[in-house]
N, C-alpha and C. Protein backbone atom coordinates (compact mmCIF):
# COMPACT_ATOMS: atom_id res chain seq x y z
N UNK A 1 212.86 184.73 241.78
CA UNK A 1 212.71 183.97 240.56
C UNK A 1 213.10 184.82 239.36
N UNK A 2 213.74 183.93 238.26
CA UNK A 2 214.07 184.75 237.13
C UNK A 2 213.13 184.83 236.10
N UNK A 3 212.77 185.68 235.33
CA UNK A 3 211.71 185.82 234.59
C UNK A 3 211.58 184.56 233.49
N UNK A 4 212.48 183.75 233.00
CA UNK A 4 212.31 182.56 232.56
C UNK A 4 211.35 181.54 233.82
N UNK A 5 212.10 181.88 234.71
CA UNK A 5 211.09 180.75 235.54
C UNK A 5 209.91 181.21 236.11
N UNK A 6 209.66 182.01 236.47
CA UNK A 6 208.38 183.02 236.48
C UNK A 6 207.37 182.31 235.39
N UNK A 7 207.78 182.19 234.09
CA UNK A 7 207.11 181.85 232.89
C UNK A 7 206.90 180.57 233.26
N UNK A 8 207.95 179.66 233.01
CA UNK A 8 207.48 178.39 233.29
C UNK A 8 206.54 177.82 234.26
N UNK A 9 206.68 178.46 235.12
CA UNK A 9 205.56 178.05 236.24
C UNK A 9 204.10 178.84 236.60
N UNK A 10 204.04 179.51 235.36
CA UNK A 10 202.76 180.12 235.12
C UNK A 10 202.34 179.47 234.04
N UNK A 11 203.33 178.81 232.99
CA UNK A 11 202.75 177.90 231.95
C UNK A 11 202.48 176.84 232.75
N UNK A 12 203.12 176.41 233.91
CA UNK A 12 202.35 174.38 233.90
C UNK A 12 201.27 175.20 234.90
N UNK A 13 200.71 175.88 235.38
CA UNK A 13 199.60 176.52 236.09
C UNK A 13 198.37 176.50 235.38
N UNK A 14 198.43 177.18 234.27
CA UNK A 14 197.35 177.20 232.90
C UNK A 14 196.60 175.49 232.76
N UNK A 15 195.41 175.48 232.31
CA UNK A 15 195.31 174.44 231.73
C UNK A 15 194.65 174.67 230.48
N UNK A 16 194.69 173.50 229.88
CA UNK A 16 194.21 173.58 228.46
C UNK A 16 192.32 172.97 228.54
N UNK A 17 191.82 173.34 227.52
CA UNK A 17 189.92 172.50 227.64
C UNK A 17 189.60 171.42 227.40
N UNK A 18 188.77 171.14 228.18
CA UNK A 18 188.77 169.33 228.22
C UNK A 18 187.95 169.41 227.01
N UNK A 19 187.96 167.80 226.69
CA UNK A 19 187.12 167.14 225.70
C UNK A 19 185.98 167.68 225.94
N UNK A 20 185.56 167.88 227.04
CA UNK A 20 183.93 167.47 227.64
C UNK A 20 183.83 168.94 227.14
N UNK A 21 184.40 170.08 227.42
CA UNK A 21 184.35 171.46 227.18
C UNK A 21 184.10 172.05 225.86
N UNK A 22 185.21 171.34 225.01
CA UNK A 22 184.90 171.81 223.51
C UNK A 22 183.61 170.95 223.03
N UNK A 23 183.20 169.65 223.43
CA UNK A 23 181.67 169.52 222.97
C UNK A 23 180.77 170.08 223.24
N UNK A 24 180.52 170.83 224.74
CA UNK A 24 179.72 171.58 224.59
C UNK A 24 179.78 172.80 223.82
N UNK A 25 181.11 173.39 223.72
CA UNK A 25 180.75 175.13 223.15
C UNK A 25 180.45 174.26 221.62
N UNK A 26 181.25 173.09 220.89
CA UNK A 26 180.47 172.61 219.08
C UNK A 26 179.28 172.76 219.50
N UNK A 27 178.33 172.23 220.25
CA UNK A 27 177.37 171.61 220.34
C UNK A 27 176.34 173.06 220.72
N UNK A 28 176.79 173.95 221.15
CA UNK A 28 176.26 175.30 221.53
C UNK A 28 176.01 175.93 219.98
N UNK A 29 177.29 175.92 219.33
CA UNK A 29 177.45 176.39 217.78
C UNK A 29 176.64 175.90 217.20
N UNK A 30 176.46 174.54 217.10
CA UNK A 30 175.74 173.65 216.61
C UNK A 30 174.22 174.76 216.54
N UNK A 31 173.33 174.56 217.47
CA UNK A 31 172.06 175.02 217.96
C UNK A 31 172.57 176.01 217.24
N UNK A 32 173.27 177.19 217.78
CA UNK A 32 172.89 178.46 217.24
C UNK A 32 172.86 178.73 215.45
N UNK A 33 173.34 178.02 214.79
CA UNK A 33 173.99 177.52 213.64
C UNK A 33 172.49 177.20 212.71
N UNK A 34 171.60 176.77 213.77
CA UNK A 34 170.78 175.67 213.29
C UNK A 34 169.27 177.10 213.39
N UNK A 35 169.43 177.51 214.44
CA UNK A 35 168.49 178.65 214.50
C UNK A 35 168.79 179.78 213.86
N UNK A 36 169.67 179.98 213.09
CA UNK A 36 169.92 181.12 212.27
C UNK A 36 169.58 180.82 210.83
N UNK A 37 169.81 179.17 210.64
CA UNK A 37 169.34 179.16 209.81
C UNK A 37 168.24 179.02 209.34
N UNK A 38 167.48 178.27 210.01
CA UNK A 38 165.84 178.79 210.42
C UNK A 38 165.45 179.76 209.80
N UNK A 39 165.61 180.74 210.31
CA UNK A 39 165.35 182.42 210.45
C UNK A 39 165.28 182.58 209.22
N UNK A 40 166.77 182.32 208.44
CA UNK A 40 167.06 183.40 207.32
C UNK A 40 166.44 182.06 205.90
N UNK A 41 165.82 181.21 206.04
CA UNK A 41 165.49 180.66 205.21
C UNK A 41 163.96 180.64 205.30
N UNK A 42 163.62 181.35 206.53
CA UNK A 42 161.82 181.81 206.59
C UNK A 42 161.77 183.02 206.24
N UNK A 43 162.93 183.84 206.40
CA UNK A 43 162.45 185.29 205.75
C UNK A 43 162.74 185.13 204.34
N UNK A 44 163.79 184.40 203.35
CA UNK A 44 163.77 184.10 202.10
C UNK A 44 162.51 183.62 201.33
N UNK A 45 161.55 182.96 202.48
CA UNK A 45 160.22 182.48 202.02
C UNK A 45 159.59 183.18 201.50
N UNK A 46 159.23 184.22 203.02
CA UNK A 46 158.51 185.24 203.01
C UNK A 46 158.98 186.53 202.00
N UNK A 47 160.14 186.69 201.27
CA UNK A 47 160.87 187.08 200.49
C UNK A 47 160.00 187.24 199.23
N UNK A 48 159.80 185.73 198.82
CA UNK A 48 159.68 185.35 197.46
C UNK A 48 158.16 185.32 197.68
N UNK A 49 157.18 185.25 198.43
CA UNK A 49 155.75 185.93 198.25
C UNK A 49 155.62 187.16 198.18
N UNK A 50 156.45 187.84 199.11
CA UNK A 50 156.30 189.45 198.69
C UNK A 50 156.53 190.05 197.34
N UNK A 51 157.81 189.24 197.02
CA UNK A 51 158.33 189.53 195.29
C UNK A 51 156.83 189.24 194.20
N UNK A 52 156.43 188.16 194.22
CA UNK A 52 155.18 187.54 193.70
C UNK A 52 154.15 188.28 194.03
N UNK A 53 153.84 189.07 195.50
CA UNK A 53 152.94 189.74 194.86
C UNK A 53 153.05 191.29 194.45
N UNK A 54 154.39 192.02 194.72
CA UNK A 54 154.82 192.72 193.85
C UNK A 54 154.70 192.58 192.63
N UNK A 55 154.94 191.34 191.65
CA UNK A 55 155.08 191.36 190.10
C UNK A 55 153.60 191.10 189.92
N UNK A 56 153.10 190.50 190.85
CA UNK A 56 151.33 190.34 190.12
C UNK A 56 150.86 191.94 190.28
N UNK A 57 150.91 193.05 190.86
CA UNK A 57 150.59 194.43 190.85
C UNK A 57 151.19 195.21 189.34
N UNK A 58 152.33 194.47 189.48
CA UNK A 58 152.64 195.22 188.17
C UNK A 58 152.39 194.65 186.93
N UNK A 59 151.84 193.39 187.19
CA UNK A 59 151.20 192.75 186.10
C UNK A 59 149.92 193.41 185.92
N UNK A 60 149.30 193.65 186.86
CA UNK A 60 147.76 194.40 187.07
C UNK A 60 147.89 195.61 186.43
N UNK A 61 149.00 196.63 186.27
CA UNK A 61 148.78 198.01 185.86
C UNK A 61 149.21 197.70 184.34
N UNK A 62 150.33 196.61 183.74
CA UNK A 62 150.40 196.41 182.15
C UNK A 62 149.07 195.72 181.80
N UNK A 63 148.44 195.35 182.43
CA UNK A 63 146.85 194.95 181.71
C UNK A 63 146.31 195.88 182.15
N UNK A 64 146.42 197.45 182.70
CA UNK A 64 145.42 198.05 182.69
C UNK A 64 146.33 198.98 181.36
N UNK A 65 147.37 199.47 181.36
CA UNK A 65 148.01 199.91 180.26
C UNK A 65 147.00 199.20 178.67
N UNK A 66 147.07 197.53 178.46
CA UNK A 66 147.10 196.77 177.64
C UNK A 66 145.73 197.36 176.80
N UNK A 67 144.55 197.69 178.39
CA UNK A 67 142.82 197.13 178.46
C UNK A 67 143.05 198.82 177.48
N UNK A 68 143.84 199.61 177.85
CA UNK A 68 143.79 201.34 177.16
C UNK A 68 144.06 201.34 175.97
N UNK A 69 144.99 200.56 175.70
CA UNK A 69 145.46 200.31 174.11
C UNK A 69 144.10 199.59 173.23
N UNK A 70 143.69 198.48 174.02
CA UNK A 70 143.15 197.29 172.82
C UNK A 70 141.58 197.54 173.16
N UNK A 71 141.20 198.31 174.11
CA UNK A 71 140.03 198.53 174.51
C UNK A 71 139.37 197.38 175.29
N UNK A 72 140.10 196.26 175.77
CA UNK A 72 139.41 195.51 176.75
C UNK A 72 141.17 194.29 176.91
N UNK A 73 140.82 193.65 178.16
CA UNK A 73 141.46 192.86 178.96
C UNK A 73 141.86 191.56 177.83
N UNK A 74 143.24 190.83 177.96
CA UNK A 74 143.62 189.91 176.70
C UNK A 74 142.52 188.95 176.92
N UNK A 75 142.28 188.22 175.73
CA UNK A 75 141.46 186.85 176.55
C UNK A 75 142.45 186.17 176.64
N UNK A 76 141.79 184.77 178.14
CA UNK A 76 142.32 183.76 178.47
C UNK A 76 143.28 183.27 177.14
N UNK A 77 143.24 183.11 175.97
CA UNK A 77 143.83 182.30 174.86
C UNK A 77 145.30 183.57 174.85
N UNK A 78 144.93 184.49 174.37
CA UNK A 78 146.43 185.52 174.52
C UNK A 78 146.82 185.01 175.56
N UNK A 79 146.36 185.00 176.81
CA UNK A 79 147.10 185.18 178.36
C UNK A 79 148.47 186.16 177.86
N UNK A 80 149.07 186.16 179.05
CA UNK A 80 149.91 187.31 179.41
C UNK A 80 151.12 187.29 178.39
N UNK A 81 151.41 186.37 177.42
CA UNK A 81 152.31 187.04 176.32
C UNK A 81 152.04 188.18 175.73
N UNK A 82 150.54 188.19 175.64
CA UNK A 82 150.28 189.51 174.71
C UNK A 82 150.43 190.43 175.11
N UNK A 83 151.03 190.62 176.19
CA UNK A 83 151.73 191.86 177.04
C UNK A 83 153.14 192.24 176.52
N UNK A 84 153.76 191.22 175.70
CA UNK A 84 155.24 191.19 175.80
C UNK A 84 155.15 191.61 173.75
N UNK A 85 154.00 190.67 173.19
CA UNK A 85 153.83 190.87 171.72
C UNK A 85 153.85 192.57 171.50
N UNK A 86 152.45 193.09 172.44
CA UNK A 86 152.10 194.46 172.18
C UNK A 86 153.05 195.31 172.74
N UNK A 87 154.03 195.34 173.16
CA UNK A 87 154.82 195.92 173.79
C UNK A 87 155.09 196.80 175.25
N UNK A 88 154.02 195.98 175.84
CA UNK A 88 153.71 196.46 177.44
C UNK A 88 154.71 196.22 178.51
N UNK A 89 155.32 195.18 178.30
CA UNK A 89 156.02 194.18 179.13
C UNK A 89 157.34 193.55 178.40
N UNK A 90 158.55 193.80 178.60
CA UNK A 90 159.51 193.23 177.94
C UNK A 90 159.67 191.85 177.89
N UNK A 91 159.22 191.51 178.99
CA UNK A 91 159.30 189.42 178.92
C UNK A 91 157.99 188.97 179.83
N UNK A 92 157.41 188.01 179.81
CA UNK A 92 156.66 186.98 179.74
C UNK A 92 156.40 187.35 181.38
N UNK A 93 155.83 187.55 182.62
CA UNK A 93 156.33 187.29 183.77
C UNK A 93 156.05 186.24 184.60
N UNK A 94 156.70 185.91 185.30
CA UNK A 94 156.88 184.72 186.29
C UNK A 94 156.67 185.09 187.66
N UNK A 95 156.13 184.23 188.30
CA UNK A 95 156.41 184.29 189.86
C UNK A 95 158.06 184.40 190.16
N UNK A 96 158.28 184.52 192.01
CA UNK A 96 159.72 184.26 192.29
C UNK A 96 160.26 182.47 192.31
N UNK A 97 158.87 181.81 191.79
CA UNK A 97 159.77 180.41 191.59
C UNK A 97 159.47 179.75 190.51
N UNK A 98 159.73 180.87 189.50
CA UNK A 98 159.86 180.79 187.99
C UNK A 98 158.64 179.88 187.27
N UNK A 99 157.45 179.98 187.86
CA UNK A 99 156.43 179.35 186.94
C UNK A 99 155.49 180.74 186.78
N UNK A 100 155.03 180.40 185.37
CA UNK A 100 153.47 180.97 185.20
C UNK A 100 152.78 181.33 185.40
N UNK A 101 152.36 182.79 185.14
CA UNK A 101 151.40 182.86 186.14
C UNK A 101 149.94 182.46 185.77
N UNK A 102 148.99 182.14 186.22
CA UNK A 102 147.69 181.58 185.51
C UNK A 102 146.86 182.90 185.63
N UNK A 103 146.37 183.35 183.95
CA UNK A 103 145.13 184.17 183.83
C UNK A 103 144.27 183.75 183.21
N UNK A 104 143.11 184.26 184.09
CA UNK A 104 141.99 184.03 183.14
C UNK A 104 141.37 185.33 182.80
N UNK A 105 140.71 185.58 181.73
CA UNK A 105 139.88 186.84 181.59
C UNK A 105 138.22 186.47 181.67
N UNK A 106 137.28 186.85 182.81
CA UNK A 106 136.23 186.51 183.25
C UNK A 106 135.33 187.60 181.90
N UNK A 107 135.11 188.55 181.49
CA UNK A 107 134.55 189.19 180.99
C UNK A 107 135.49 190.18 180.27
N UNK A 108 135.20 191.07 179.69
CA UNK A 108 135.90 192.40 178.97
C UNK A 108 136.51 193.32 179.48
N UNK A 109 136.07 193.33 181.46
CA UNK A 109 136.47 194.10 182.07
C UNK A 109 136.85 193.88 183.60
N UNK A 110 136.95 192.26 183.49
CA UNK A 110 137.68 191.58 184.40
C UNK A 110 138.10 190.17 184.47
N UNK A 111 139.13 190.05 185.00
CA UNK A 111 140.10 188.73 185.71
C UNK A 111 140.70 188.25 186.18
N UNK A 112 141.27 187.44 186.76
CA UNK A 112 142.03 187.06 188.13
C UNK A 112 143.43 186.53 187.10
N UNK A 113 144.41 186.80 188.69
CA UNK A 113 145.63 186.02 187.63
C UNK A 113 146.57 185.67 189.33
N UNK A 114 146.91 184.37 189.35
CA UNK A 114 147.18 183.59 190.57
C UNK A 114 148.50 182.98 189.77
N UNK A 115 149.16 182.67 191.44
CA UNK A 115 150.24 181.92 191.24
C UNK A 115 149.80 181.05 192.23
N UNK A 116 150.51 179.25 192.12
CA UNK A 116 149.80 178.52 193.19
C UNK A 116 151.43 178.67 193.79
N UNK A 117 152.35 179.76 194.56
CA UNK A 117 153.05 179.21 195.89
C UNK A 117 154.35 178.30 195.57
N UNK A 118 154.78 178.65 196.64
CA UNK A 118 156.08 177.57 196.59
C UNK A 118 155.76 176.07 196.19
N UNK A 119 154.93 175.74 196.19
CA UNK A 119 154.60 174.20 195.82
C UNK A 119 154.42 174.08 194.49
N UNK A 120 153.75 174.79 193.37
CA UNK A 120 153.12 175.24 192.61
C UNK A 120 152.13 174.37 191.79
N UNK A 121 151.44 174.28 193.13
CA UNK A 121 150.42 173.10 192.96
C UNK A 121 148.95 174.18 193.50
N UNK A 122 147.92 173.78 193.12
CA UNK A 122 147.07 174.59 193.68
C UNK A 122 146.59 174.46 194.71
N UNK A 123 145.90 174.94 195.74
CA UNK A 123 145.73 174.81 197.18
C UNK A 123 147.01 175.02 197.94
N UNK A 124 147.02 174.63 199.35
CA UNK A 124 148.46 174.35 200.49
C UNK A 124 148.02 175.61 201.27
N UNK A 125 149.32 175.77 201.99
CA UNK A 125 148.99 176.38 202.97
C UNK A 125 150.40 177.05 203.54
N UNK A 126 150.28 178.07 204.11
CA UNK A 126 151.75 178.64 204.13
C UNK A 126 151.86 179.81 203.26
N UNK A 127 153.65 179.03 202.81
CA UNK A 127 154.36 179.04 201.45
C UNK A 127 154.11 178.92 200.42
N UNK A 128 152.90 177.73 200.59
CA UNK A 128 152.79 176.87 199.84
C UNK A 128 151.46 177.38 199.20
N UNK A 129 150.70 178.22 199.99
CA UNK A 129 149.53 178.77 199.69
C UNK A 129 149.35 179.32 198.38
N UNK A 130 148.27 179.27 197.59
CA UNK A 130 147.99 180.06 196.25
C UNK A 130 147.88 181.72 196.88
N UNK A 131 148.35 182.65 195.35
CA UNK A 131 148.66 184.04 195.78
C UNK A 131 147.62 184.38 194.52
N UNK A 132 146.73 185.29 194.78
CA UNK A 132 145.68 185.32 193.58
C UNK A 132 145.26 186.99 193.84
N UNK A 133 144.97 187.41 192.59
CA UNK A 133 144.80 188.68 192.49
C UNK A 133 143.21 188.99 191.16
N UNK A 134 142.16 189.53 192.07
CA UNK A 134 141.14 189.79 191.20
C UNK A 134 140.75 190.85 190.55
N UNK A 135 140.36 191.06 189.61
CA UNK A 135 139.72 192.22 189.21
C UNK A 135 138.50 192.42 188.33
């Protein structure tokens, strides 16, 4: 045989993938497609509570900065601008899903300051859970 025909008859030998074949490997993609994204949109979750309670710690040390300056904790009515007025804090801070954080000042030398969660509703559970920090 001549190497042209050699070829040809190793091409009609070959076959090409059935219908039935390429739905399964989409349909394989599919799933895996679907579990990755899963994953990386539960660790983004878990992301943005860690961030939140990172910024509530560092919210905790500019009110202990604040309590050194003014001699006691802002009251509830300042809340946490007066961090940004007195010059503790360059801006206002937020959770990682850009709301408010809620303080209260219980006494002169303590108070809690919470974020309610991906929901930002109070209560839930999860994500969704309130993130609260006392002192």
């Amino acid at each position: 045989m001549t190497r042209r025909k050699a070829l040809r008859h190793k091409a009609r030998g070959t076959r090409g993938m059935t219908l039935i074949e390429i739905m399964v490997v989409i349909a394989i993609m599919g799933m895996m497609a679907t579990l990755i994204t899963v994953f990386f949109v539960r660790q983004q979750d878990q992301a943005k509570v860690d961030g939140t309670l990172i910024q509530m710690h560092n919210i905790e040390e500019a009110l202990d900065a604040y309590k050194i300056r003014a001699g006691s904790y802002p009251s509830t009515e300042e809340g946490l601008q007066v961090l940004v007025t007195g010059g503790v804090m360059k801006e206002k801070p937020q959770d990682m899903w850009d709301a408010d954080f809620q303080y209260v000042r219980h006494s002169q030398r303590s108070y809690s300051l919470k974020s309610f969660g991906a929901d930002g509703v109070s209560g839930g559970e999860g994500f969704d859970a309130d993130l609260s920090l006392e002192n």
